[in-house]
N, C-alpha and C. Protein backbone atom coordinates (compact mmCIF):
# COMPACT_ATOMS: atom_id res chain seq x y z
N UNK A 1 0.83 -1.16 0.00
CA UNK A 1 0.00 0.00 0.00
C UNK A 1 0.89 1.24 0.00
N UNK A 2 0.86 1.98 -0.83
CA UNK A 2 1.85 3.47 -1.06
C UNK A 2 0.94 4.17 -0.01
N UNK A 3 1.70 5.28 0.17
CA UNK A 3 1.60 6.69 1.53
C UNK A 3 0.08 6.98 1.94
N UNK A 4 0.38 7.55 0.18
CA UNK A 4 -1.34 8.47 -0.22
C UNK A 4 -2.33 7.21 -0.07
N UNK A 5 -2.38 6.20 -0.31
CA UNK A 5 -3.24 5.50 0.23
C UNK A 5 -3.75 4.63 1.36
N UNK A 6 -2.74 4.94 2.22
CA UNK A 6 -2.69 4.30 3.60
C UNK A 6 -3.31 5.80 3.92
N UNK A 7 -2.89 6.95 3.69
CA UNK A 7 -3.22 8.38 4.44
C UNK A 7 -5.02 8.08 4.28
N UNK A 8 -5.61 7.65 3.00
CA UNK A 8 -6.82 7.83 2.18
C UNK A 8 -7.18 6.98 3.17
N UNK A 9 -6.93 5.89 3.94
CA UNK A 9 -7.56 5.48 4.37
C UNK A 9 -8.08 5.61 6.03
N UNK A 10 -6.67 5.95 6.76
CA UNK A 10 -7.03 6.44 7.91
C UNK A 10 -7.59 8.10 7.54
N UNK A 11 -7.50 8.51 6.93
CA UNK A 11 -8.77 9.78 6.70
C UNK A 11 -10.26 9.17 6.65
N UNK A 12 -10.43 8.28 6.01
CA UNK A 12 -11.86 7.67 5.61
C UNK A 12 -12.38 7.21 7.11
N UNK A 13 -11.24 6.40 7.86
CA UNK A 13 -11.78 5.66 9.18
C UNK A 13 -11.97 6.95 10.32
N UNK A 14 -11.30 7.91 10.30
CA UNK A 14 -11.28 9.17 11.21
C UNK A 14 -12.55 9.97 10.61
N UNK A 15 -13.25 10.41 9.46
CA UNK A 15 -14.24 10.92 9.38
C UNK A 15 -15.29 10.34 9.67
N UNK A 16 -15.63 8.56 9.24
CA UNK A 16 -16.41 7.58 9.24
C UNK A 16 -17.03 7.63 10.87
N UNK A 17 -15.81 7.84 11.91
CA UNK A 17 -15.57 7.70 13.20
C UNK A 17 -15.97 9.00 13.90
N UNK A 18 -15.68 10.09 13.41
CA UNK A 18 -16.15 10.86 14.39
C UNK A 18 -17.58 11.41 13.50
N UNK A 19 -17.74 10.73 12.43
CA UNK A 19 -19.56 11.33 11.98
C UNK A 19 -20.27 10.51 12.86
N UNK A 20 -19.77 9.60 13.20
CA UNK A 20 -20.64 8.46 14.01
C UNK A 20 -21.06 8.84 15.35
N UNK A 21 -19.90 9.04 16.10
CA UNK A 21 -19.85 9.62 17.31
C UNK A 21 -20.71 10.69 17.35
N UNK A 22 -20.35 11.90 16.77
CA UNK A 22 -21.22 13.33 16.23
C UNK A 22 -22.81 12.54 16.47
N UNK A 23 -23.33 11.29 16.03
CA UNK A 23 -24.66 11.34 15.79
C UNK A 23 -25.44 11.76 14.80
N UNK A 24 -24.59 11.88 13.25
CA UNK A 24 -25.14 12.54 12.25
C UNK A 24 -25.10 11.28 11.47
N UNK A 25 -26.14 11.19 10.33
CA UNK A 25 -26.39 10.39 9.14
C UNK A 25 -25.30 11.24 8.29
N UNK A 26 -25.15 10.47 6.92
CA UNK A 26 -24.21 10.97 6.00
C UNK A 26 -24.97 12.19 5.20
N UNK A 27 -26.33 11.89 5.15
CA UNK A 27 -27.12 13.47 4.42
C UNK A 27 -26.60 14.73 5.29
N UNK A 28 -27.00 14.41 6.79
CA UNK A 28 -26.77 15.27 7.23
C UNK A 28 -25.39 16.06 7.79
N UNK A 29 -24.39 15.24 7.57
CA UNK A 29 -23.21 15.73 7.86
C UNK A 29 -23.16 16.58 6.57
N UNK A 30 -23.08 16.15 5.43
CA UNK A 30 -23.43 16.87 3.70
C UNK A 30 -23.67 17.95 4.11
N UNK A 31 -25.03 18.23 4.85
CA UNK A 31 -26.03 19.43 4.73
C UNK A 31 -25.27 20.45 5.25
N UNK A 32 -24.60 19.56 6.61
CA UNK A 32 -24.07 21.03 7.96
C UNK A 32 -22.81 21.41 7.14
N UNK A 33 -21.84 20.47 6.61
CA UNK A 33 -20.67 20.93 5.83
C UNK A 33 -20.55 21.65 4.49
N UNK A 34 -21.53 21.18 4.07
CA UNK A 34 -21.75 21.72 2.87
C UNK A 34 -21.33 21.15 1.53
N UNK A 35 -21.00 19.56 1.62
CA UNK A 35 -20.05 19.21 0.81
C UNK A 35 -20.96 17.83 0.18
N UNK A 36 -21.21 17.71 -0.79
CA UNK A 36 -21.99 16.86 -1.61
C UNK A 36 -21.83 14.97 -1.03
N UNK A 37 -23.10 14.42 -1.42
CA UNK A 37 -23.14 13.38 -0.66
C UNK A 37 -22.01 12.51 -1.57
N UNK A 38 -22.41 12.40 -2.78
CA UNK A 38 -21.32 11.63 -3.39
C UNK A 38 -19.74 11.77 -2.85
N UNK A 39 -19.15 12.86 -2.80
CA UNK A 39 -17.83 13.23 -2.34
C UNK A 39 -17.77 12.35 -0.71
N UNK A 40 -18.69 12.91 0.52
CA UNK A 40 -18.45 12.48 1.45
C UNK A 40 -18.55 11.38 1.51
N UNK A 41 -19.40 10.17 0.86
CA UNK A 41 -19.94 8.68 0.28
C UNK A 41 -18.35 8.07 -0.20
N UNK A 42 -18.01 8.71 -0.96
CA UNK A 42 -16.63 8.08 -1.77
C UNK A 42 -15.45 8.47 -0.87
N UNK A 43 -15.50 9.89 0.24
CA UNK A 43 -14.28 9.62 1.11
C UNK A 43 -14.43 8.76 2.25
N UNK A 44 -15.39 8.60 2.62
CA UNK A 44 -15.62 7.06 3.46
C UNK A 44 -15.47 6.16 2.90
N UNK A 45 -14.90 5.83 1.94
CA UNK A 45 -14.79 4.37 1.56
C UNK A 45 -13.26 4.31 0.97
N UNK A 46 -12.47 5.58 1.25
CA UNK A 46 -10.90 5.58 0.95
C UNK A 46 -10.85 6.00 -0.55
N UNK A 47 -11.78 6.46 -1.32
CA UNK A 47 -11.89 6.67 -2.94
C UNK A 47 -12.02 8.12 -3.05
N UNK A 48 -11.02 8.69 -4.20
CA UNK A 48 -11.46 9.96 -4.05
C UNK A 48 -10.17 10.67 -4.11
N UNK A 49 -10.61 12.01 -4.15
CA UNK A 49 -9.17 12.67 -4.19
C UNK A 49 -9.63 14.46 -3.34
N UNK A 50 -9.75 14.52 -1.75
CA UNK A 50 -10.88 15.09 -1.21
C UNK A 50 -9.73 16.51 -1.21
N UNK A 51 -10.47 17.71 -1.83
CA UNK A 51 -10.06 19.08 -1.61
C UNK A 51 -9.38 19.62 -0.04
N UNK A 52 -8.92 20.34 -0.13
CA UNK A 52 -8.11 21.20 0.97
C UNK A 52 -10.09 21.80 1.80
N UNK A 53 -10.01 22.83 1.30
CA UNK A 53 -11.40 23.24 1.44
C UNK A 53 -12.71 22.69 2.00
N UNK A 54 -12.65 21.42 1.49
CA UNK A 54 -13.43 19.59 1.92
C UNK A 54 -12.97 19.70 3.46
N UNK A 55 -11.97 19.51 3.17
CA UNK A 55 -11.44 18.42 4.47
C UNK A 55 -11.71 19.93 5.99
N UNK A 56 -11.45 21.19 5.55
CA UNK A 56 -11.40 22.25 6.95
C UNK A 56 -12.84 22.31 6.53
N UNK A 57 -14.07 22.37 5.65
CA UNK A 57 -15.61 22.30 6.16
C UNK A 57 -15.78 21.08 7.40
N UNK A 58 -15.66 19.66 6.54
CA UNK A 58 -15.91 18.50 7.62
C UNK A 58 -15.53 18.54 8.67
N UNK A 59 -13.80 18.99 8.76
CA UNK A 59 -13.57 19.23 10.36
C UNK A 59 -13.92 19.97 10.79
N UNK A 60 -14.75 21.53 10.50
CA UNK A 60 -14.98 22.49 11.60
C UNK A 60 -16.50 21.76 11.72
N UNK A 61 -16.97 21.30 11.05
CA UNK A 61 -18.23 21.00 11.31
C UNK A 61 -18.33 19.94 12.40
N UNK A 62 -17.52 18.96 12.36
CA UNK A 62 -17.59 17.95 13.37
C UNK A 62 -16.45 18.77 14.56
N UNK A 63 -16.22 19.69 14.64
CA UNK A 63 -15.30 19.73 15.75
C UNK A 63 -14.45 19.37 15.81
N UNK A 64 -13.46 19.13 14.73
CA UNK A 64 -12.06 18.55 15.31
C UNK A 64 -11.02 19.53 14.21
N UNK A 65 -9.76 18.99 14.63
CA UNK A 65 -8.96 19.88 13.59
C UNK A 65 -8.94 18.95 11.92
N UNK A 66 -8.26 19.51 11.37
CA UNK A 66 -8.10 18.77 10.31
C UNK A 66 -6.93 17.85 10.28
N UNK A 67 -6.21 17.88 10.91
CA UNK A 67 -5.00 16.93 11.06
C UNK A 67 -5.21 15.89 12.12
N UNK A 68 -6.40 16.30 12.58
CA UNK A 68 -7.22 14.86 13.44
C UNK A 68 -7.93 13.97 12.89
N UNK A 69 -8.59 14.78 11.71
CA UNK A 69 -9.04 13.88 10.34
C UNK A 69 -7.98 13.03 9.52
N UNK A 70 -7.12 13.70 9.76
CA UNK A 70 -6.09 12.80 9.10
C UNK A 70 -4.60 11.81 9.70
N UNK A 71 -4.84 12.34 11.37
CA UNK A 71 -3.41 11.51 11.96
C UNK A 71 -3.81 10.12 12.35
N UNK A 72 -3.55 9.43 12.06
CA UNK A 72 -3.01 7.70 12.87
C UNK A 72 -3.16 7.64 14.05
N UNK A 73 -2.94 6.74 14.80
CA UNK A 73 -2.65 7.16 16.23
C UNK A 73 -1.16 7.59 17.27
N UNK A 74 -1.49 8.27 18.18
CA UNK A 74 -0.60 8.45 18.80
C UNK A 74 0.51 7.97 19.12
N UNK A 75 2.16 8.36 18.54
CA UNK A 75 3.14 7.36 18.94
C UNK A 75 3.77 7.72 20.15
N UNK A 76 3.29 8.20 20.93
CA UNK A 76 4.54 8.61 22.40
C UNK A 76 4.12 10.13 22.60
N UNK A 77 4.77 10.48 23.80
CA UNK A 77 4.56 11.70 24.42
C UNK A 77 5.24 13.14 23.53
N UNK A 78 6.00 12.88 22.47
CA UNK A 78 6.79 13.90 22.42
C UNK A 78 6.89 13.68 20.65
N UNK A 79 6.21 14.30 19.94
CA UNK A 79 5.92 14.08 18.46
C UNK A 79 7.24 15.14 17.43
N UNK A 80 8.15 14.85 16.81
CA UNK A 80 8.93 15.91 16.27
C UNK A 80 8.47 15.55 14.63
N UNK A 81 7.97 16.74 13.95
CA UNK A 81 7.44 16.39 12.46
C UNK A 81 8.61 17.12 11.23
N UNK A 82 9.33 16.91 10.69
CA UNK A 82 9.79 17.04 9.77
C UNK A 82 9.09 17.95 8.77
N UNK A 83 9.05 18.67 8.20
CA UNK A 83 8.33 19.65 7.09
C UNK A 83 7.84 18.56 5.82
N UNK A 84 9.51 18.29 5.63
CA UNK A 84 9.38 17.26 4.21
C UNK A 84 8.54 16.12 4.61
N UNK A 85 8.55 15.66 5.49
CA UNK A 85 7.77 14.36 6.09
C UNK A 85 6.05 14.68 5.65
N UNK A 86 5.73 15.99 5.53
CA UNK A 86 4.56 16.16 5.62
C UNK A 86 3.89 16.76 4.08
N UNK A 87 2.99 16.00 4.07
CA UNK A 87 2.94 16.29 2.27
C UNK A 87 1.94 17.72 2.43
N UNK A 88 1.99 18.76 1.03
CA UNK A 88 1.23 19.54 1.29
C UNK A 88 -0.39 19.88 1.22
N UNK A 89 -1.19 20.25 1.44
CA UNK A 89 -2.74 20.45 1.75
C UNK A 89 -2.93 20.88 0.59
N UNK A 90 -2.18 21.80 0.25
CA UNK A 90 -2.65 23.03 -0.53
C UNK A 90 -1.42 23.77 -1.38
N UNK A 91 -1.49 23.81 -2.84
CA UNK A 91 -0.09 23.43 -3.69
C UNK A 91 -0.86 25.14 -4.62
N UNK A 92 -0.10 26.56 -4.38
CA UNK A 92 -0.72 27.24 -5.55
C UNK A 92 0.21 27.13 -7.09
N UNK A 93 -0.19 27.63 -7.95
CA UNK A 93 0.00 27.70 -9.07
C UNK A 93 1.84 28.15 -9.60
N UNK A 94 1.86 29.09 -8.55
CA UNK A 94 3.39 29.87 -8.68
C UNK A 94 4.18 29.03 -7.84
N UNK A 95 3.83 28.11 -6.71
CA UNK A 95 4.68 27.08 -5.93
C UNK A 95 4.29 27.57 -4.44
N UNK A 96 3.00 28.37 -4.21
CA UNK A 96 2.59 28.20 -2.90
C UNK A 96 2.44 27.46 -2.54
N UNK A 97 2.55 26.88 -1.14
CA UNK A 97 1.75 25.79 -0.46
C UNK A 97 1.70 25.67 0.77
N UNK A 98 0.88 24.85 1.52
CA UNK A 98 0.95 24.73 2.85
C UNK A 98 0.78 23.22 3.32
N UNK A 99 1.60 23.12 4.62
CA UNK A 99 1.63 21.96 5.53
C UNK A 99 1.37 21.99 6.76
N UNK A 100 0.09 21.23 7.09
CA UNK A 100 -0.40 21.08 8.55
C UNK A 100 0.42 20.38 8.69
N UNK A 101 1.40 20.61 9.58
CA UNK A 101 2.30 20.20 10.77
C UNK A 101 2.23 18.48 11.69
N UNK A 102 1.18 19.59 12.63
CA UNK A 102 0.50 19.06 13.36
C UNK A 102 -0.52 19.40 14.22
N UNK A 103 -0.95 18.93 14.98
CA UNK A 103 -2.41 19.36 15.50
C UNK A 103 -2.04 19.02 17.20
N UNK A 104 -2.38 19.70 18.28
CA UNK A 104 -1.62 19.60 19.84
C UNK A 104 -3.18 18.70 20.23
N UNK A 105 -3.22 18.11 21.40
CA UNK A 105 -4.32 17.43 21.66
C UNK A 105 -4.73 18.44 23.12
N UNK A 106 -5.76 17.77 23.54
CA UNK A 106 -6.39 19.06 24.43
C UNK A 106 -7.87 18.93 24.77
N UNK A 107 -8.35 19.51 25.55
CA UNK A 107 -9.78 20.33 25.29
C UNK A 107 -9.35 21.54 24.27
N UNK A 108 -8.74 22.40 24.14
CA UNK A 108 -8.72 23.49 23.13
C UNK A 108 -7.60 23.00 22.35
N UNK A 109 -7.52 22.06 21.07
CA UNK A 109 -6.42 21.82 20.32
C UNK A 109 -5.59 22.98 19.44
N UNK A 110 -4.77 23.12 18.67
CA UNK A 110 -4.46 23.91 18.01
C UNK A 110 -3.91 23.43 17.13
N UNK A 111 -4.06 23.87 15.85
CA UNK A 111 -2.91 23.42 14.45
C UNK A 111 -1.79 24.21 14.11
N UNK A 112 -1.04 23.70 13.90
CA UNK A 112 0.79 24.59 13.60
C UNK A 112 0.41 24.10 12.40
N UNK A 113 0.54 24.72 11.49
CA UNK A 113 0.48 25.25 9.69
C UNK A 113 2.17 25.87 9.12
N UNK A 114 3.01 25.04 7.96
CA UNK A 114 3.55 25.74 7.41
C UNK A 114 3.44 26.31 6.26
N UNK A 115 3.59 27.50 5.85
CA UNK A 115 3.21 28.16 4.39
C UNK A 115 4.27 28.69 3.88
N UNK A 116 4.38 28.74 3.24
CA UNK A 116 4.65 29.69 1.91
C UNK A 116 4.33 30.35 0.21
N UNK A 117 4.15 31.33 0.88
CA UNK A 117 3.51 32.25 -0.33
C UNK A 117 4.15 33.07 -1.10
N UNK A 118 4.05 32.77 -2.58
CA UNK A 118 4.94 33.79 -3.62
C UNK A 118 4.16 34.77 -3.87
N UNK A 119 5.21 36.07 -3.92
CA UNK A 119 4.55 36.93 -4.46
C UNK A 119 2.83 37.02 -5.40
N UNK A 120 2.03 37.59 -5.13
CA UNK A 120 1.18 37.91 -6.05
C UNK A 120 0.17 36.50 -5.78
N UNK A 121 0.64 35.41 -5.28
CA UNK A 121 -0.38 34.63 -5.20
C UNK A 121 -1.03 34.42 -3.48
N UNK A 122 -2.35 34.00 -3.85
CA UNK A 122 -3.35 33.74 -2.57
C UNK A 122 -3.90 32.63 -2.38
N UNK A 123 -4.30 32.60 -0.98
CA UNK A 123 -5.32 31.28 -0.92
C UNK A 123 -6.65 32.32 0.14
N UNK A 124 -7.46 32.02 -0.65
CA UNK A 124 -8.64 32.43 0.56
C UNK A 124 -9.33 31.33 1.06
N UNK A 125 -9.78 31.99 2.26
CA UNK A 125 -10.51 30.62 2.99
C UNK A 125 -11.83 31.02 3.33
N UNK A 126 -12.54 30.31 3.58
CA UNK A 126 -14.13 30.70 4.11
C UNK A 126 -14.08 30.35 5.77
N UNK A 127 -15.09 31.35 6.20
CA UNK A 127 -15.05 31.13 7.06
C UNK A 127 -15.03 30.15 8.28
N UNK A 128 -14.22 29.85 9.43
CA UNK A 128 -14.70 28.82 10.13
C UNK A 128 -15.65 28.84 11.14
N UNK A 129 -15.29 27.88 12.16
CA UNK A 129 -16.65 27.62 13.05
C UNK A 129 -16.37 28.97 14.14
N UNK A 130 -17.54 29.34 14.54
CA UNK A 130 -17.18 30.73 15.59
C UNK A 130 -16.19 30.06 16.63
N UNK A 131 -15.67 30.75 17.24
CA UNK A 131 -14.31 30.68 18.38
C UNK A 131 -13.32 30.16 17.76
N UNK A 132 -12.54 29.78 16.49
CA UNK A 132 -12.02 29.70 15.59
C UNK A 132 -11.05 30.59 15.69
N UNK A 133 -9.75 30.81 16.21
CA UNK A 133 -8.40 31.98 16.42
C UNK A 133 -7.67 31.57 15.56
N UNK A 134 -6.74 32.33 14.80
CA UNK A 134 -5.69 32.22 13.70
C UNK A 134 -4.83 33.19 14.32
N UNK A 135 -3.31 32.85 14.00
CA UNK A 135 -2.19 33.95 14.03
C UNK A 135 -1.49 33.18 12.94
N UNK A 136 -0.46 34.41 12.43
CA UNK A 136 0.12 34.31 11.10
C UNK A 136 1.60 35.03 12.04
N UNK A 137 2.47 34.12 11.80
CA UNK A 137 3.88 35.05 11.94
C UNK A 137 4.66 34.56 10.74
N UNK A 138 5.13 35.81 10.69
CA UNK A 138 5.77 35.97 9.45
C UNK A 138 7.31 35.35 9.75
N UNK A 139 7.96 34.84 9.16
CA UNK A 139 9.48 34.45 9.39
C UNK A 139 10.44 34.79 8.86
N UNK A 140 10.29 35.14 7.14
CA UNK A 140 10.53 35.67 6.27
C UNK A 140 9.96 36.61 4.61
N UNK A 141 10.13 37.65 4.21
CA UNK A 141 9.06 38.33 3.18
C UNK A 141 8.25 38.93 3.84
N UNK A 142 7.03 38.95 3.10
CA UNK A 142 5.95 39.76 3.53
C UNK A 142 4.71 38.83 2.84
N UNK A 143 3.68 39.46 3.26
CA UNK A 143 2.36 38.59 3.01
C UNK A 143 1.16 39.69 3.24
N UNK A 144 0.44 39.67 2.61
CA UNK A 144 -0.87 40.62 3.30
C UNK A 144 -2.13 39.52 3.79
N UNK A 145 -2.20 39.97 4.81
CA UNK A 145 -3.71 39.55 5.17
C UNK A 145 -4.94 39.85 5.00
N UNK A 146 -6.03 39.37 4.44
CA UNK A 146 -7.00 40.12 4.53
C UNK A 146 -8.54 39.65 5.46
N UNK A 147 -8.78 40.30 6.02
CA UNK A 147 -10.03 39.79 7.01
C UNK A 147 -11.33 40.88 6.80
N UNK A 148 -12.21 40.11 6.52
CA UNK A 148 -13.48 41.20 6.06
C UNK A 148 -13.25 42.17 4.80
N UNK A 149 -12.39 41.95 3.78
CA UNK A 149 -12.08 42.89 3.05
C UNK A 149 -11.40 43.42 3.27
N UNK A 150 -10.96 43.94 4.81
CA UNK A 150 -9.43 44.81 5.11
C UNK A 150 -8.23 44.64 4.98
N UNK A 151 -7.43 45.23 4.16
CA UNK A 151 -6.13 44.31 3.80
C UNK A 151 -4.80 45.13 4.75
N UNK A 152 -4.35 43.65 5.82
CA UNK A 152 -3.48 43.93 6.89
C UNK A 152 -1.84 43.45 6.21
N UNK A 153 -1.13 44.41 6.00
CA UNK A 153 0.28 44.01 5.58
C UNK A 153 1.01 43.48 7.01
N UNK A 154 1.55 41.79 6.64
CA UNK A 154 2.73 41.92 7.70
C UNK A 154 3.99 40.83 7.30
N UNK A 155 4.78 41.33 7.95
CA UNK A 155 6.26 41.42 7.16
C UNK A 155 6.94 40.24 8.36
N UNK A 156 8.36 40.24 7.90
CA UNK A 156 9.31 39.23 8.52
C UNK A 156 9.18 40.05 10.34
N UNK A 157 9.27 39.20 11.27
CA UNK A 157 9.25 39.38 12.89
C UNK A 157 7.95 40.03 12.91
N UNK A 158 6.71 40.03 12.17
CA UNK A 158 5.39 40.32 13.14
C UNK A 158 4.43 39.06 12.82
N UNK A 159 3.71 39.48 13.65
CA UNK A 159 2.66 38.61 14.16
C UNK A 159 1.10 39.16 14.16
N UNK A 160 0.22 38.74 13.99
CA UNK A 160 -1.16 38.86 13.19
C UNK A 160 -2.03 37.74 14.08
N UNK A 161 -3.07 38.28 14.36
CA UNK A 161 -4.04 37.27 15.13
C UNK A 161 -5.21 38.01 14.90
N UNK A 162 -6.55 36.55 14.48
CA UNK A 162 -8.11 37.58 14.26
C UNK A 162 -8.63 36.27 14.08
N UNK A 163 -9.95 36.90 14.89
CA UNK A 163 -11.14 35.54 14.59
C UNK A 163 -11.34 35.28 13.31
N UNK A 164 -11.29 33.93 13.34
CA UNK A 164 -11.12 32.91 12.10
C UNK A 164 -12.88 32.99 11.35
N UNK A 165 -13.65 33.44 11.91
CA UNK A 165 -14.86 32.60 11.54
C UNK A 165 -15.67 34.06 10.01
N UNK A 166 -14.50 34.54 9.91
CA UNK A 166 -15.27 35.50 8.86
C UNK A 166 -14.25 34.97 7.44
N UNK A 167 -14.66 35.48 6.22
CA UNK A 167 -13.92 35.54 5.10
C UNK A 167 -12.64 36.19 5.29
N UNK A 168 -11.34 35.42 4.91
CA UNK A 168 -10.03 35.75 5.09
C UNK A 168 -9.21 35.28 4.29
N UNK A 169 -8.18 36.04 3.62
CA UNK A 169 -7.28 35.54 2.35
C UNK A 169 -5.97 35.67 3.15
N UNK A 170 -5.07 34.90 2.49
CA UNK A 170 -3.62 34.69 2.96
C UNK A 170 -2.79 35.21 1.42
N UNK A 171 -2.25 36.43 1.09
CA UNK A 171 -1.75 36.79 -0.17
C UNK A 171 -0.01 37.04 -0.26
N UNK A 172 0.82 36.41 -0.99
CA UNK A 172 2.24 37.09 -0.79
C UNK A 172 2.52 38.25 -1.53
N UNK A 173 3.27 39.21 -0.74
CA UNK A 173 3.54 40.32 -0.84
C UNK A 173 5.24 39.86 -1.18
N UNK A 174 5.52 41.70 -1.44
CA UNK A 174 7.18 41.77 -2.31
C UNK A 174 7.33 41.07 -3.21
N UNK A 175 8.79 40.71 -3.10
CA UNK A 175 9.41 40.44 -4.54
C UNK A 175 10.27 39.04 -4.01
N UNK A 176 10.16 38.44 -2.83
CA UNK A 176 10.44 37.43 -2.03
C UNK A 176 9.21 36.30 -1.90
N UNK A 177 9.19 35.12 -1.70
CA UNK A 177 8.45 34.58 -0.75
C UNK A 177 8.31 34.82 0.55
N UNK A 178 7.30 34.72 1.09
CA UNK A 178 6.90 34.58 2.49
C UNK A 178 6.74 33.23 2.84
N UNK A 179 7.75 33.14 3.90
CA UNK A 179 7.46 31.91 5.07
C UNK A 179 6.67 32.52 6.13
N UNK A 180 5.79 31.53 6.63
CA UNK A 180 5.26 31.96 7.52
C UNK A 180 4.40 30.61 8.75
N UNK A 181 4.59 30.89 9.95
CA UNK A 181 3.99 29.86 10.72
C UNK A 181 2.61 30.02 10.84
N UNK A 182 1.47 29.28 10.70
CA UNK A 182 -0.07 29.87 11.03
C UNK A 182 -0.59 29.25 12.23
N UNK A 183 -1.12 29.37 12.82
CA UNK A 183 -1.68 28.54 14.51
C UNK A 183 -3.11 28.70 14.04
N UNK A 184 -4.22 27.49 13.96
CA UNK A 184 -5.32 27.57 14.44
C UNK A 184 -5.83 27.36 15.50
N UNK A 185 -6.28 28.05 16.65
CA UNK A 185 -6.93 27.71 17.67
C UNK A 185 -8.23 27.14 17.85
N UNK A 186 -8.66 25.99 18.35
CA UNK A 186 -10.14 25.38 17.82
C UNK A 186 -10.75 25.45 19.55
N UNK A 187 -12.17 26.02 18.94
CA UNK A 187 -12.88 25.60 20.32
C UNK A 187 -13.07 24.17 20.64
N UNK A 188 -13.99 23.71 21.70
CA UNK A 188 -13.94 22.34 22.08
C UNK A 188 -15.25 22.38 21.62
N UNK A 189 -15.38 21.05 21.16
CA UNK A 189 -16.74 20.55 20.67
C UNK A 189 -17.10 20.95 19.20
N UNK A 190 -18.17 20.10 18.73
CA UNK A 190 -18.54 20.77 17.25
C UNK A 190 -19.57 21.69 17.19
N UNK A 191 -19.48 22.10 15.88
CA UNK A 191 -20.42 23.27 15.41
C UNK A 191 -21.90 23.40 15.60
């Protein structure tokens, strides 16, 4: 069994698992996420090839992070993740992309996100579940943020934090890439 399909599958058993738990039928997980029955039908069964976008609806909807949708189980107290080890979510056109890390366990979990963004290109996201916190630190370049339409410039050594649950774009600025670390903060429980 290659990577991507061992991954396809503990994704399938981790959504399968916590729709169950949740107490939702498969229509209705569809309905609250927003994501067509066929798609959610075919990622329960390991088939499929499920969007970036997919995968943060289902998890804010069921309450968990997205790298809970997708981790294995627990190997030991003290987890060290490699960048390269971690394939990316989200690949843009000019060579953006990003890597969920990892995800901390908890009553309030959080996701460590790595990005990088070239100049001129974006990823927007839709909104998440309310109590939903994001920070963006910049490491290197620049990047603009935008939240509600307002566009927040921030550069190498700052830091950026705003409720997650409205419309928000991640754009690179200058003539550099931007590295940058992202933290999602998740409330406890689902939507």
């Amino acid at each position: 069994m290659t990577e991507t399909e061992a991954a396809l599958r503990t994704l399938a058993h981790n959504v399968r698992a916590a729709r169950t738990r949740a107490g939702l039928s498969l229509d209705e997980l569809c309905r609250r996420a927003k994501v067509s029955k066929g798609a959610l039908a075919g990622l329960e069964k390991a088939q499929g090839n499920p969007n970036f976008a997919t995968l943060v609806r289902l998890a804010d909807t069921l309450g968990l992070s997205v790298s809970a949708l997708m981790e294995g189980p627990a190997e030991g107290r003290v987890r060290v993740v490699t960048a390269n080890a971690v394939m990316p979510l989200w690949k843009g056109e000019r060579g953006s992309e990003a890597r969920l890390m990892l995800t901390t366990s908890g009553s309030a979990p959080v996701e460590v996100w790595r990005w990088t963004l070239e100049p001129g290109e974006e990823y927007p996201s839709h909104p998440h579940q309310t109590g939903v916190v994001e920070t963006v630190s910049v490491t290197a370049g620049q990047m603009v943020l935008v939240v509600d339409g307002a566009e927040h410039p921030v550069e190498a050594g700052q830091t950026a934090a705003f409720d997650g649950d409205t419309a928000h774009t991640y754009r690179g600025a200058g003539t550099e890439g931007c590295h940058l670390i992202m933290t999602v903060h998740l409330p406890h429980g689902p939507a």
